[in-house]
N, C-alpha and C. Protein backbone atom coordinates (compact mmCIF):
# COMPACT_ATOMS: atom_id res chain seq x y z
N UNK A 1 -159.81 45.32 21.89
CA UNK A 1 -159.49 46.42 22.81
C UNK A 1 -159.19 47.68 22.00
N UNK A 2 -159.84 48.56 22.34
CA UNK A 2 -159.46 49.99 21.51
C UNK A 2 -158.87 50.53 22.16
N UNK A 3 -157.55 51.32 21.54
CA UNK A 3 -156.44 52.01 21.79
C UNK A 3 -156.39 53.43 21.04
N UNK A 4 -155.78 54.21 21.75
CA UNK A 4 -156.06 55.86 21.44
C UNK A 4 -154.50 55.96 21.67
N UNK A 5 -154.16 57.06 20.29
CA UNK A 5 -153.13 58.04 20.19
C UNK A 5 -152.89 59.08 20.57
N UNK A 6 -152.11 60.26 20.49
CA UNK A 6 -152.00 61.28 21.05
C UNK A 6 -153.00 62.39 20.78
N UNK A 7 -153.34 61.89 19.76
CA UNK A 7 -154.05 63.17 18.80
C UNK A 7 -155.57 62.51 19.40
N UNK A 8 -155.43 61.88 19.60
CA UNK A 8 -157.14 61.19 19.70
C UNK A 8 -157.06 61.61 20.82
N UNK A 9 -156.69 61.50 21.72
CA UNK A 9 -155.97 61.14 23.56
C UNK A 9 -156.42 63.27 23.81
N UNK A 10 -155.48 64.03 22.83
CA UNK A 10 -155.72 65.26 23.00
C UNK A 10 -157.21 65.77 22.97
N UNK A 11 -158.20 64.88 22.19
CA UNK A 11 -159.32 65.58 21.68
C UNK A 11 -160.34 64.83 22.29
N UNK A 12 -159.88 64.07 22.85
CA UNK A 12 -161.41 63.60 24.10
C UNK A 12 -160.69 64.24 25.69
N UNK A 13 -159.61 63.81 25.70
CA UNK A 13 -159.29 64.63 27.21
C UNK A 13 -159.08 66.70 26.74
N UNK A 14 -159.26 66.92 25.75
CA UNK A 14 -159.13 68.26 25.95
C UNK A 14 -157.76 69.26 26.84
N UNK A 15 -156.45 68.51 26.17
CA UNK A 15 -155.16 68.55 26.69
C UNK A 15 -154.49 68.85 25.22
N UNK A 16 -153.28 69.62 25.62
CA UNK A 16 -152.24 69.42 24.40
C UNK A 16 -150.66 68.07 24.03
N UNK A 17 -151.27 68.16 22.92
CA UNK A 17 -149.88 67.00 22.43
C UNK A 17 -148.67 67.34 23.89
N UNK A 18 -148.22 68.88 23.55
CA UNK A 18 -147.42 69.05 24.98
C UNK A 18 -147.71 68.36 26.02
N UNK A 19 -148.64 68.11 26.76
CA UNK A 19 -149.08 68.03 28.02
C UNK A 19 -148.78 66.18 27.73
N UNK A 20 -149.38 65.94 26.68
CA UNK A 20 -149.17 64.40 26.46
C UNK A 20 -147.87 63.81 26.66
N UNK A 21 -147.14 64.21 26.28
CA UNK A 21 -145.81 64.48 26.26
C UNK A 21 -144.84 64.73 27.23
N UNK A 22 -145.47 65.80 28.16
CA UNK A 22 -144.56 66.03 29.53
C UNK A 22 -145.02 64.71 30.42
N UNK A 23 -146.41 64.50 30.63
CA UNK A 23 -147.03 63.39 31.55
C UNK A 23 -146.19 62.37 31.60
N UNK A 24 -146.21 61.98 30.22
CA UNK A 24 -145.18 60.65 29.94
C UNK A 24 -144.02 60.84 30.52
N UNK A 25 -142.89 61.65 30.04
CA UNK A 25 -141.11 62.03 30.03
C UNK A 25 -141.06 61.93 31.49
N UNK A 26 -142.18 62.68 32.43
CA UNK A 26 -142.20 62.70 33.80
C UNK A 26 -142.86 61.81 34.54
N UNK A 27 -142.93 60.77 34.21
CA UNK A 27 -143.56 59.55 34.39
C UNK A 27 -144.90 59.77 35.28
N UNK A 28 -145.59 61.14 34.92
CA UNK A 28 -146.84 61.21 35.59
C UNK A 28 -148.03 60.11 35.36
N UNK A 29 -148.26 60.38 34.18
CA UNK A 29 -149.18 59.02 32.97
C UNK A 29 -148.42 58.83 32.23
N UNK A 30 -148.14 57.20 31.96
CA UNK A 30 -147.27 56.91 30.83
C UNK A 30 -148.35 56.36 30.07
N UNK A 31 -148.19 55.69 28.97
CA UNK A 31 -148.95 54.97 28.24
C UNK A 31 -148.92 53.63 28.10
N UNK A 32 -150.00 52.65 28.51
CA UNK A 32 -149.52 51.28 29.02
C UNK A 32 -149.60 50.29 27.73
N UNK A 33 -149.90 51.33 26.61
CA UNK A 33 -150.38 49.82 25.47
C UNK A 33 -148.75 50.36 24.92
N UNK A 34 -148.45 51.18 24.27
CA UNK A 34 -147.25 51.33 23.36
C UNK A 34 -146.23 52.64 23.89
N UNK A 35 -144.89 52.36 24.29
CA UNK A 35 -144.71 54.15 24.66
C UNK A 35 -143.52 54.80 23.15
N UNK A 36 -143.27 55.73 23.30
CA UNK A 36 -142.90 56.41 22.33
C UNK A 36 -141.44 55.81 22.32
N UNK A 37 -140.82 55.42 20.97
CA UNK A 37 -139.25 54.82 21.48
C UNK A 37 -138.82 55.51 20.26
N UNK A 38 -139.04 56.56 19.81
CA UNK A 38 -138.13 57.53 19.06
C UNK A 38 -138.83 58.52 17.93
N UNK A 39 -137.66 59.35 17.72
CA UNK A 39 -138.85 60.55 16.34
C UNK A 39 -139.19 59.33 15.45
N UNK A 40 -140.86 59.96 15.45
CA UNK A 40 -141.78 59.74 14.21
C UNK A 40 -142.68 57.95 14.40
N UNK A 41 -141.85 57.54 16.23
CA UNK A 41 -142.72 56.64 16.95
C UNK A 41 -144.18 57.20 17.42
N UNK A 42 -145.43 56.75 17.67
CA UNK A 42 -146.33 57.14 18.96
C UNK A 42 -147.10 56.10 19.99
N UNK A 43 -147.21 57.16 20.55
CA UNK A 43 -147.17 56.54 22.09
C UNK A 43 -149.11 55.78 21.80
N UNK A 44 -149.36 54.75 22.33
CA UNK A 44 -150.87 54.27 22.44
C UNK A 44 -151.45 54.32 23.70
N UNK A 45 -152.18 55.13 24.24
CA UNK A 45 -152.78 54.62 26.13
C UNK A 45 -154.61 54.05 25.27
N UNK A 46 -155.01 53.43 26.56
CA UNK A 46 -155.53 52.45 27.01
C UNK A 46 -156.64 53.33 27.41
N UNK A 47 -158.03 52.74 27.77
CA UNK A 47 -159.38 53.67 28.31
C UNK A 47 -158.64 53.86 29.59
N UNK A 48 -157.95 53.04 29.97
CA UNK A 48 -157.83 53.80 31.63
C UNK A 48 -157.07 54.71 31.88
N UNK A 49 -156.09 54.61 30.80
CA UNK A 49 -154.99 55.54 30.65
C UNK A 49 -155.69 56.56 30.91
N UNK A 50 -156.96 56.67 29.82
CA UNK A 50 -157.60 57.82 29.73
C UNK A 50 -158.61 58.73 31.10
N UNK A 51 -159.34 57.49 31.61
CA UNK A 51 -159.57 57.56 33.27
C UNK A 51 -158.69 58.25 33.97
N UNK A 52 -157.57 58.30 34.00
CA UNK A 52 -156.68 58.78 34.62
C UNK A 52 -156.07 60.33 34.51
N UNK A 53 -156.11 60.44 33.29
CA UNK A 53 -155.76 61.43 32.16
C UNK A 53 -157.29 62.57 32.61
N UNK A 54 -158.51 61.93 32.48
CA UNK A 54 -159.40 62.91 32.82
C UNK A 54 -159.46 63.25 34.22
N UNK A 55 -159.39 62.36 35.33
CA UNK A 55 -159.37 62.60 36.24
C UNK A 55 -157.82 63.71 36.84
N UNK A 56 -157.25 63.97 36.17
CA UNK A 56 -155.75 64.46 36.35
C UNK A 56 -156.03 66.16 35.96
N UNK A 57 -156.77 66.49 34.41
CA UNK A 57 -157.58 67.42 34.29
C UNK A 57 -158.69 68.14 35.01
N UNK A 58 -159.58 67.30 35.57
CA UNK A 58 -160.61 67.58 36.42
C UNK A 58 -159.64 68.29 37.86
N UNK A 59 -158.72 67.93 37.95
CA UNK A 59 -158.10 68.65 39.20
C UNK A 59 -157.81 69.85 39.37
N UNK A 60 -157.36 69.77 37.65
CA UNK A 60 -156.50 70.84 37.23
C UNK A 60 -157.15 72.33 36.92
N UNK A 61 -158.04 71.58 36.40
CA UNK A 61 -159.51 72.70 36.36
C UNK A 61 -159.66 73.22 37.37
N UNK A 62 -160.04 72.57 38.58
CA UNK A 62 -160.78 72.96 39.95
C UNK A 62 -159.41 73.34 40.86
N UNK A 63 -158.11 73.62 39.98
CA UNK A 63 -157.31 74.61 40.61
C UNK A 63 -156.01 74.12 41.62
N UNK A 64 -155.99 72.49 41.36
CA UNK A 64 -154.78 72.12 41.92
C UNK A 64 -153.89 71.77 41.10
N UNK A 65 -152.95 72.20 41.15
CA UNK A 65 -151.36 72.39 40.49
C UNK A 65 -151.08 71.17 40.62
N UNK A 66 -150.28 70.75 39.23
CA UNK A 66 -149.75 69.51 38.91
C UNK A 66 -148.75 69.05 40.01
N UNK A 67 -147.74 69.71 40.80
CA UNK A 67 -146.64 69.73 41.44
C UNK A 67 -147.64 69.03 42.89
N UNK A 68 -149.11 69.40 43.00
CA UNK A 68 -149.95 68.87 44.60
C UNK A 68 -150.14 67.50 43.94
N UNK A 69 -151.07 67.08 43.24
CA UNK A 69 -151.70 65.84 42.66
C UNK A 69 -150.57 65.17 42.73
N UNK A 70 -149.03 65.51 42.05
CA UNK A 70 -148.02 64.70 42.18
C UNK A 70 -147.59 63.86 43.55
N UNK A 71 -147.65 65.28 44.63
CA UNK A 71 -147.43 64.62 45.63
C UNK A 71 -148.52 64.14 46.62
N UNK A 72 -149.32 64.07 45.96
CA UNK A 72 -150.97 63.63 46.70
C UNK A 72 -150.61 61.66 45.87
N UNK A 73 -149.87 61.48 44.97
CA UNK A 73 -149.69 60.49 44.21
C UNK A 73 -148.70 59.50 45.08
N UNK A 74 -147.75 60.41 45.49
CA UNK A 74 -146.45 59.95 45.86
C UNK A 74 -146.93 59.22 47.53
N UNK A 75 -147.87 59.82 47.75
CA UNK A 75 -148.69 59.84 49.37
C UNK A 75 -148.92 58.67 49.55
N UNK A 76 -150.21 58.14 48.32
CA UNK A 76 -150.90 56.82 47.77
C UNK A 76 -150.07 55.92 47.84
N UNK A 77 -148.94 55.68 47.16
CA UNK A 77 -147.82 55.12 46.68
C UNK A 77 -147.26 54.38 47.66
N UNK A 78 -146.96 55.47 48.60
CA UNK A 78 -146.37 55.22 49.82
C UNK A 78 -147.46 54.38 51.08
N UNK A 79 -148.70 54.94 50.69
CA UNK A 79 -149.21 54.33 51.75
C UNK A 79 -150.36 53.04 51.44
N UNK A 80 -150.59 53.00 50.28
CA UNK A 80 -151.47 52.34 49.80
C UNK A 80 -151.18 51.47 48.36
N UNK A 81 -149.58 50.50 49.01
CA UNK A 81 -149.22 50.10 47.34
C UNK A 81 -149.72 49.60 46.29
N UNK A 82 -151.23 48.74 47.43
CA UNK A 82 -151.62 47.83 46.40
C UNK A 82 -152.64 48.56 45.66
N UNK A 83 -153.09 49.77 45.31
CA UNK A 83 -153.77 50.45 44.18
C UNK A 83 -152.90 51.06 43.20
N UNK A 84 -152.87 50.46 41.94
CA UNK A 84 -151.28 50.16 41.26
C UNK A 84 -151.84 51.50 40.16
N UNK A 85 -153.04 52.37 40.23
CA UNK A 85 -153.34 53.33 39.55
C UNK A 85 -154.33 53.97 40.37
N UNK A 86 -154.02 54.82 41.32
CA UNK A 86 -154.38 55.81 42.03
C UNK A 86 -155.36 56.71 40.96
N UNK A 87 -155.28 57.16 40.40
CA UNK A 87 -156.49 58.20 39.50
C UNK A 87 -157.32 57.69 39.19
N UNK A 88 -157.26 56.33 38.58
CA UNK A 88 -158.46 55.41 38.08
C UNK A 88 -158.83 54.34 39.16
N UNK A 89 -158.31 54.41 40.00
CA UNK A 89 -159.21 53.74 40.84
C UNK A 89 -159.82 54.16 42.38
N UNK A 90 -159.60 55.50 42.69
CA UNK A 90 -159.85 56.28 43.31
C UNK A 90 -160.85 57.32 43.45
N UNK A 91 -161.88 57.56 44.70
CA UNK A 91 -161.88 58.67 44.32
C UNK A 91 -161.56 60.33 45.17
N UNK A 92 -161.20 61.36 44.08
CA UNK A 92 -160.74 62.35 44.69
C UNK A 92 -161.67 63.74 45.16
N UNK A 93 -161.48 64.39 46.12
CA UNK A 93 -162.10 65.32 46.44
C UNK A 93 -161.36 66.48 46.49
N UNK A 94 -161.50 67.80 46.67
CA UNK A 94 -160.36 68.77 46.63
C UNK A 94 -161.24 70.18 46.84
N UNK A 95 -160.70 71.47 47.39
CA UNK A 95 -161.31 72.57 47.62
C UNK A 95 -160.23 73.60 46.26
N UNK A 96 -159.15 72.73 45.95
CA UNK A 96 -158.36 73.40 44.80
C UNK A 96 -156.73 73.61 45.99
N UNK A 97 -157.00 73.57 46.91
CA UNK A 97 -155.80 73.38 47.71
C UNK A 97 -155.27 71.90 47.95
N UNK A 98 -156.69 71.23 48.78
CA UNK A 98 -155.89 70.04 49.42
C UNK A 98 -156.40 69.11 48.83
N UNK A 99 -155.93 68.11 48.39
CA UNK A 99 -156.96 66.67 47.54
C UNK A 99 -156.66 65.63 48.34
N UNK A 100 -158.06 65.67 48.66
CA UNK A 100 -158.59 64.03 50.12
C UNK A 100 -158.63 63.10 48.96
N UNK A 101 -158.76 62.50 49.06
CA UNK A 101 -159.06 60.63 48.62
C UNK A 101 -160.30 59.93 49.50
N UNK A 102 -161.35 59.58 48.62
CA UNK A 102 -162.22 58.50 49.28
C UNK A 102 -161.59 57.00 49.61
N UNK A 103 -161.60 56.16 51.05
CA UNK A 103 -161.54 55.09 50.96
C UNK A 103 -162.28 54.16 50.80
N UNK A 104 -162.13 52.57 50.60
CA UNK A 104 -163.36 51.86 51.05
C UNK A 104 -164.30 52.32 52.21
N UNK A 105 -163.55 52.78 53.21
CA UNK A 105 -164.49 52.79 54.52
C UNK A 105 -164.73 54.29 54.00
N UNK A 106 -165.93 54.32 54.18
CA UNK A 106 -166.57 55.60 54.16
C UNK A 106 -166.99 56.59 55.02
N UNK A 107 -166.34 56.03 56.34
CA UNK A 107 -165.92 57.08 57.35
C UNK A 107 -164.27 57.54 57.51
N UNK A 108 -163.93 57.44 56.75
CA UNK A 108 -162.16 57.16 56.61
C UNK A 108 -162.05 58.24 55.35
N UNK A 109 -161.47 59.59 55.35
CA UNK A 109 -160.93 59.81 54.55
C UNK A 109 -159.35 60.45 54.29
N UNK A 110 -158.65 59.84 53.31
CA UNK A 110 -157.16 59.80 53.46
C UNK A 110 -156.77 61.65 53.02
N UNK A 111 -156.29 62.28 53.57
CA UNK A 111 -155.98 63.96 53.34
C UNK A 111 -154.58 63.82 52.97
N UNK A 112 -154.68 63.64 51.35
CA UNK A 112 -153.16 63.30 51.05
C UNK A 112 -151.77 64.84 50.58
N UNK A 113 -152.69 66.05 51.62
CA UNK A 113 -152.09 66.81 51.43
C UNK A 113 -152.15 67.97 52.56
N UNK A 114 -152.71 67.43 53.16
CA UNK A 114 -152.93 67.76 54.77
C UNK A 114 -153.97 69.06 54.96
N UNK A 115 -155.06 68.97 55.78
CA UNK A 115 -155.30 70.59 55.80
C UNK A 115 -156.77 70.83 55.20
N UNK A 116 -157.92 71.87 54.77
CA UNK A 116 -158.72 71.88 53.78
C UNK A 116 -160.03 71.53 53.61
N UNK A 117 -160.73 72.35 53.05
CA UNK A 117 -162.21 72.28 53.11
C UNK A 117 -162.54 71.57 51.94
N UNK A 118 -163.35 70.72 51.68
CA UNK A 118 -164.32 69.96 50.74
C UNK A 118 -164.88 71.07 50.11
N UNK A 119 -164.72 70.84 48.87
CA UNK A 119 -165.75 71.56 47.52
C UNK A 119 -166.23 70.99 47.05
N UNK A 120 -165.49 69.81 45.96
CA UNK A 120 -166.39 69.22 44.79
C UNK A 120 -165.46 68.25 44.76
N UNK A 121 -165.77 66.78 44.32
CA UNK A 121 -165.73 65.80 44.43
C UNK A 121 -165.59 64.93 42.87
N UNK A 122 -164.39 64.10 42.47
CA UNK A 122 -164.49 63.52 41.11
C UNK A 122 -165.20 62.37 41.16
N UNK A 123 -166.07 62.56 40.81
CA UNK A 123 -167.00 61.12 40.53
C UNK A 123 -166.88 60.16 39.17
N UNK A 124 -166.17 59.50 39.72
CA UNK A 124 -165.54 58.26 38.56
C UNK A 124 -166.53 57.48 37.68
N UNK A 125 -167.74 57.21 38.26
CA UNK A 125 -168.80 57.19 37.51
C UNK A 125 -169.05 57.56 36.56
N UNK A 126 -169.55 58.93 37.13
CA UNK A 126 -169.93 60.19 36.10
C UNK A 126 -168.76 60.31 34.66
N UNK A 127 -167.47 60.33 35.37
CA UNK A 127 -166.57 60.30 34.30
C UNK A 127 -166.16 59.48 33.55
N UNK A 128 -166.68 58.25 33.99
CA UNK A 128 -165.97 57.14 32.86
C UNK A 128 -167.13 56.85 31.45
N UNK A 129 -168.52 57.75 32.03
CA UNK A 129 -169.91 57.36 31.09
C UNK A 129 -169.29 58.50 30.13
N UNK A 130 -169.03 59.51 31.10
CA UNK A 130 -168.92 61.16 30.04
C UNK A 130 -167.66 60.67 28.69
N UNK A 131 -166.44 59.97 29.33
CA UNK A 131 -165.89 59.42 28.48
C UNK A 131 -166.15 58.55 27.60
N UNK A 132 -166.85 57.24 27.91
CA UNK A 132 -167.66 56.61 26.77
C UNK A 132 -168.41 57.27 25.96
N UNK A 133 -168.78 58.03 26.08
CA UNK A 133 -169.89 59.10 24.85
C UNK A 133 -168.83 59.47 24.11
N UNK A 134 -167.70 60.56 24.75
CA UNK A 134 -166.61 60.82 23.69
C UNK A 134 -166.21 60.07 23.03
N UNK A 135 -165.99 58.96 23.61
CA UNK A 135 -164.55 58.12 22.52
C UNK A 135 -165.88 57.39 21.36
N UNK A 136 -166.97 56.93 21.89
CA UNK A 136 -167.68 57.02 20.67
C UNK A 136 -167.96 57.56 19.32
N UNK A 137 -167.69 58.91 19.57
CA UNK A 137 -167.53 59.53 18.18
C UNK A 137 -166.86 59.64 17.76
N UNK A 138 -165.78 58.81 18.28
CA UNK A 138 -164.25 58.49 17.30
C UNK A 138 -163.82 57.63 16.91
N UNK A 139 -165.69 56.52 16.92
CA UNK A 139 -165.54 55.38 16.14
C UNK A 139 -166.62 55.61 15.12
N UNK A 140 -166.03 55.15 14.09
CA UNK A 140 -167.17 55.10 12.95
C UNK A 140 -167.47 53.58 12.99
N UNK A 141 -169.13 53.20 12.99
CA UNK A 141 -169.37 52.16 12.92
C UNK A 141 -170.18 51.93 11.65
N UNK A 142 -169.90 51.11 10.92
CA UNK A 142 -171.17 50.95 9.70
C UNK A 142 -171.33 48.95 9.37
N UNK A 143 -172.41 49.10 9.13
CA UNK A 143 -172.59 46.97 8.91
C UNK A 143 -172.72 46.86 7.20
N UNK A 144 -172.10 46.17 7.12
CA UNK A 144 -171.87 45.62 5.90
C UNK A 144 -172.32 43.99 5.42
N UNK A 145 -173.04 43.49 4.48
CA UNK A 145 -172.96 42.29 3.89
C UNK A 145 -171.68 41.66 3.51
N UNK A 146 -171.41 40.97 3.77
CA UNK A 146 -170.53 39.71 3.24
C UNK A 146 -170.69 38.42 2.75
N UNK A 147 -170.45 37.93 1.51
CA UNK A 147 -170.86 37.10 0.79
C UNK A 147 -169.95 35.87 1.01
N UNK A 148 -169.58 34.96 1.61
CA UNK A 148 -168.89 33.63 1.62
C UNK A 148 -169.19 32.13 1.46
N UNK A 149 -169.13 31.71 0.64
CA UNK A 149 -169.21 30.38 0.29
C UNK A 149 -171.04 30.26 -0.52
N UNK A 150 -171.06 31.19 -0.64
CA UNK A 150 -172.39 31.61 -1.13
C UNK A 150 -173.22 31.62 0.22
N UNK A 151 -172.65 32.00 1.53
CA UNK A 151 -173.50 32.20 2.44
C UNK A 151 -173.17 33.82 2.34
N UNK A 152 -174.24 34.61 2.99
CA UNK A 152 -174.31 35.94 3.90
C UNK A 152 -174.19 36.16 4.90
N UNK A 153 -173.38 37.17 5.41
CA UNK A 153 -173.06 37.73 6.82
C UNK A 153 -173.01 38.65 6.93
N UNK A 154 -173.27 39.66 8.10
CA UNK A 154 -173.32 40.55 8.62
C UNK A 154 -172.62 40.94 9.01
N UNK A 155 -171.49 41.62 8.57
CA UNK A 155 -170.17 42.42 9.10
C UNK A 155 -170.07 43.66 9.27
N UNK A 156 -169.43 43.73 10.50
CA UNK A 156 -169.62 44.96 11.43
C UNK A 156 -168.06 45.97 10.88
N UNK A 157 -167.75 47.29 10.21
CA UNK A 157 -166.87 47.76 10.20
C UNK A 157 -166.65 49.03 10.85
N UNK A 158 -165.70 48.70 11.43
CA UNK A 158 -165.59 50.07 12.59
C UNK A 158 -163.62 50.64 12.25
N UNK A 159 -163.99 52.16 12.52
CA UNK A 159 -162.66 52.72 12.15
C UNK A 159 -161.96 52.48 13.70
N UNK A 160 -160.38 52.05 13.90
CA UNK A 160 -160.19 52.08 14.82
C UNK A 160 -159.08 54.01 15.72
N UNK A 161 -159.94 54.16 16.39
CA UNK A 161 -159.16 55.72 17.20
C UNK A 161 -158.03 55.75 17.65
N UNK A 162 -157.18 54.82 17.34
CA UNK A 162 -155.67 55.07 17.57
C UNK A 162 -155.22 55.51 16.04
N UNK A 163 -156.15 55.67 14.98
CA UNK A 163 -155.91 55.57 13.85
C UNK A 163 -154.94 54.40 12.85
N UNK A 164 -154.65 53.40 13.10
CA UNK A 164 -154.29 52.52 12.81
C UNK A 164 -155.35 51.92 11.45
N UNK A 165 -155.96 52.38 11.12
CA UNK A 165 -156.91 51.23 9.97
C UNK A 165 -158.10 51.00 10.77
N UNK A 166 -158.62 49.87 10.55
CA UNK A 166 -160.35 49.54 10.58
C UNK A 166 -159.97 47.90 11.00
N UNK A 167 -161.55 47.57 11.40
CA UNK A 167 -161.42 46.09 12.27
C UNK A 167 -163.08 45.89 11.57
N UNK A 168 -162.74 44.69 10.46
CA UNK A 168 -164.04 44.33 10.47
C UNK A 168 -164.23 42.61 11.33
N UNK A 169 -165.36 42.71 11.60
CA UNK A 169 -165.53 41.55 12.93
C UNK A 169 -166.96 41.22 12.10
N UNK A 170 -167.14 39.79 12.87
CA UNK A 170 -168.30 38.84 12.41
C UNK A 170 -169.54 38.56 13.77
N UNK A 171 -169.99 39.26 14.57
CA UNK A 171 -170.05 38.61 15.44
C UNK A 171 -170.92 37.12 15.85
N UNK A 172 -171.85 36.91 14.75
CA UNK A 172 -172.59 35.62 14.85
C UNK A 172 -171.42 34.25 14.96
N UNK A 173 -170.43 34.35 14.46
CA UNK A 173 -169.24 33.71 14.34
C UNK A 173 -167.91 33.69 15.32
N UNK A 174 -167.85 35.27 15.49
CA UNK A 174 -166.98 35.36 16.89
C UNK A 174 -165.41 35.19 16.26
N UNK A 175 -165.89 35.87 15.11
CA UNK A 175 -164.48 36.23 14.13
C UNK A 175 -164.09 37.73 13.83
N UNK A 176 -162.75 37.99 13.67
CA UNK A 176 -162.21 39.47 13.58
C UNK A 176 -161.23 39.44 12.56
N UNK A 177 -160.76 40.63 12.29
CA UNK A 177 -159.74 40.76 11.08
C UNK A 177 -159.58 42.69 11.27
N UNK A 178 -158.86 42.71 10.58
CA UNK A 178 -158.40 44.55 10.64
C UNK A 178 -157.20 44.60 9.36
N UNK A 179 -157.34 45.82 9.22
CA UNK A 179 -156.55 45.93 7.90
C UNK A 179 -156.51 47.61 8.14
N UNK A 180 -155.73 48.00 6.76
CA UNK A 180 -155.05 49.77 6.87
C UNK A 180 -156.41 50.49 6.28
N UNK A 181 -157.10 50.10 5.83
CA UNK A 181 -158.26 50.43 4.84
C UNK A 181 -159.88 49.11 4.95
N UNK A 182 -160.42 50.19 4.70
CA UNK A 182 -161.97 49.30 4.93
C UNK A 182 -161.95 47.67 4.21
N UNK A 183 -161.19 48.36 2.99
CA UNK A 183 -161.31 47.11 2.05
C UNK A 183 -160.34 45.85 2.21
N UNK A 184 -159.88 46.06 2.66
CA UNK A 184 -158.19 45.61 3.72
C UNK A 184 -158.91 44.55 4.40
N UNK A 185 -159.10 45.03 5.54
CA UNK A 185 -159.74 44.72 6.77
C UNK A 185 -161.43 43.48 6.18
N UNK A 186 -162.06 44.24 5.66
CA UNK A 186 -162.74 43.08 4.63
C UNK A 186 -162.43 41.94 4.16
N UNK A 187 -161.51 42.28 3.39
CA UNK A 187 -161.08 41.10 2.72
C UNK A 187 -160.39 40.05 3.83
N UNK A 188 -159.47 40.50 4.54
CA UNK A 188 -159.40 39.68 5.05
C UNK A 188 -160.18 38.82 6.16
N UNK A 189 -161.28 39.56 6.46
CA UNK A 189 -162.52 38.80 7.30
C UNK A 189 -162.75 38.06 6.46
N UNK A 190 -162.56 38.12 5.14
CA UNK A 190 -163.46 36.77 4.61
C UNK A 190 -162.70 35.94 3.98
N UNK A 191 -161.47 35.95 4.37
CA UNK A 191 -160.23 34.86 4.19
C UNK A 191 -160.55 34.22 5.64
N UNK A 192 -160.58 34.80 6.55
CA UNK A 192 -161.01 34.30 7.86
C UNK A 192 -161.79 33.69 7.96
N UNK A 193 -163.08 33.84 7.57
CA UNK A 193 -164.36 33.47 7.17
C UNK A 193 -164.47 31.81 6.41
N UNK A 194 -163.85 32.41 5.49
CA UNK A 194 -163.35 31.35 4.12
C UNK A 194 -162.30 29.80 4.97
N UNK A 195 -161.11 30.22 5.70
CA UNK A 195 -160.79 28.80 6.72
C UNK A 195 -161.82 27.91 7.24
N UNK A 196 -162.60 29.46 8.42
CA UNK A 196 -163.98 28.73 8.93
C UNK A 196 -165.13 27.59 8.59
N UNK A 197 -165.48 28.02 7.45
CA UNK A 197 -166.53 27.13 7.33
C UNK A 197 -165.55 26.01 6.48
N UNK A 198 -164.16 26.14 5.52
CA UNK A 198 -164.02 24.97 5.50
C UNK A 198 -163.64 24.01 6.52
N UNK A 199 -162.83 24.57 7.40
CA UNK A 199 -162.72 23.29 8.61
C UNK A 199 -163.82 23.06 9.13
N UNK A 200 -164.83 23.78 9.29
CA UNK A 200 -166.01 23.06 9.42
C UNK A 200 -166.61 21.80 8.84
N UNK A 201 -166.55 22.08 7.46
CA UNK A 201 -166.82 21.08 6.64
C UNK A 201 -166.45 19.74 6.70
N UNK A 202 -164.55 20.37 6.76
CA UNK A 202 -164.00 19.03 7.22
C UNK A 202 -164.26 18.31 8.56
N UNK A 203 -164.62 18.64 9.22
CA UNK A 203 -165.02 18.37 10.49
C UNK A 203 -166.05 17.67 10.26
N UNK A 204 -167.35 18.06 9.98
CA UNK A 204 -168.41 17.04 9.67
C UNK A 204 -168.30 16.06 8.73
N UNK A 205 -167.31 16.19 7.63
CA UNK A 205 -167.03 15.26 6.79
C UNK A 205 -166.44 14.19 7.70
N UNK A 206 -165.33 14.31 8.83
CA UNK A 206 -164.67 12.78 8.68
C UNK A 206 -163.38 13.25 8.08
């Protein structure tokens, strides 16, 4: 599972550390993988976090004030408990005044702010692909040889975007490892590696 930091979080949603920051304290978006528990802690959100996070922007753009979406939130909440993340699993419409909500029924739409003409519409679709392209380039992927037991493998090393280090993975094997550094993270795939085929061994041995 890949996890994003603030700084990463700022530069695919196109928000400031600030904004990261107030969301959380004001329990608008918190962060569901790690939250901040003191100076020189950081906070980790989740792709949906991020779903949420873009869709929260997209509003903001098209001119509705954080203080409406809040209570377009509080609406949901109240009336619709069992969607336990309203931004990401929703979708929203808005003229920049009033923000409707699509329901399942598609003659049904919820006006969680009463009032208001249709403009433009967040298409969750559209936004969760536009986001996969971003967070892509905030993985470095490169394949590497690995030499074990005098066999070869094909190891996959990828930087991880919470900035935490690198994850090299095996996948013919369906093995992983991560470390602070490429070489880190290597090595220990092939300590991983290195268990593998001996319990294997032992296994066919008896």
């Amino acid at each position: 599972m890949t996890n994003f930091n603030t700084q990463t979080v700022c530069s695919i949603i196109g928000i400031t550390p600030r904004q990261v920051q107030y969301w959380d304290e004001t329990n608008f978006i918190k962060p569901s993988v790690r939250r901040a528990t003191g100076y020189g802690s950081s906070r980790l959100y989740s792709f949906l976090d991020l779903v949420q996070m873009r869709v929260a922007k997209t509003l903001l753009d098209g001119g509705v004030t954080l203080q409406k979406i809040r209570k377009s939130l509080e609406y949901l909440r109240a009336h619709a408990p069992e969607v336990k993340k309203p931004l990401a699993e929703l979708r929203f419409l808005t003229d920049g005044d009033t923000v409707f909500v699509l329901t399942a029924d598609k003659e049904k739409i919820v006006d969680a702010l009463k009032n208001g003409q249709l403009v433009f519409s967040v298409a969750l679709g559209d936004l969760v692909r536009d986001l996969n392209s971003r967070v892509q380039k905030f993985i470095i992927t490169n394949e590497v040889p690995v030499r074990v037991g005098g066999l070869e493998f094909k190891v996959l090393l990828e930087s991880n975007p919470d900035g935490t280090g690198f994850t090299a993975s095996c996948p013919s094997l369906g093995r992983l490892a991560v470390g602070e550094t490429e070489e880190q993270a290597v090595e220990a795939l092939k300590q991983e590696l290195e268990r593998g085929i001996i319990k294997e061994v032992k296994e066919k041995t008896g």
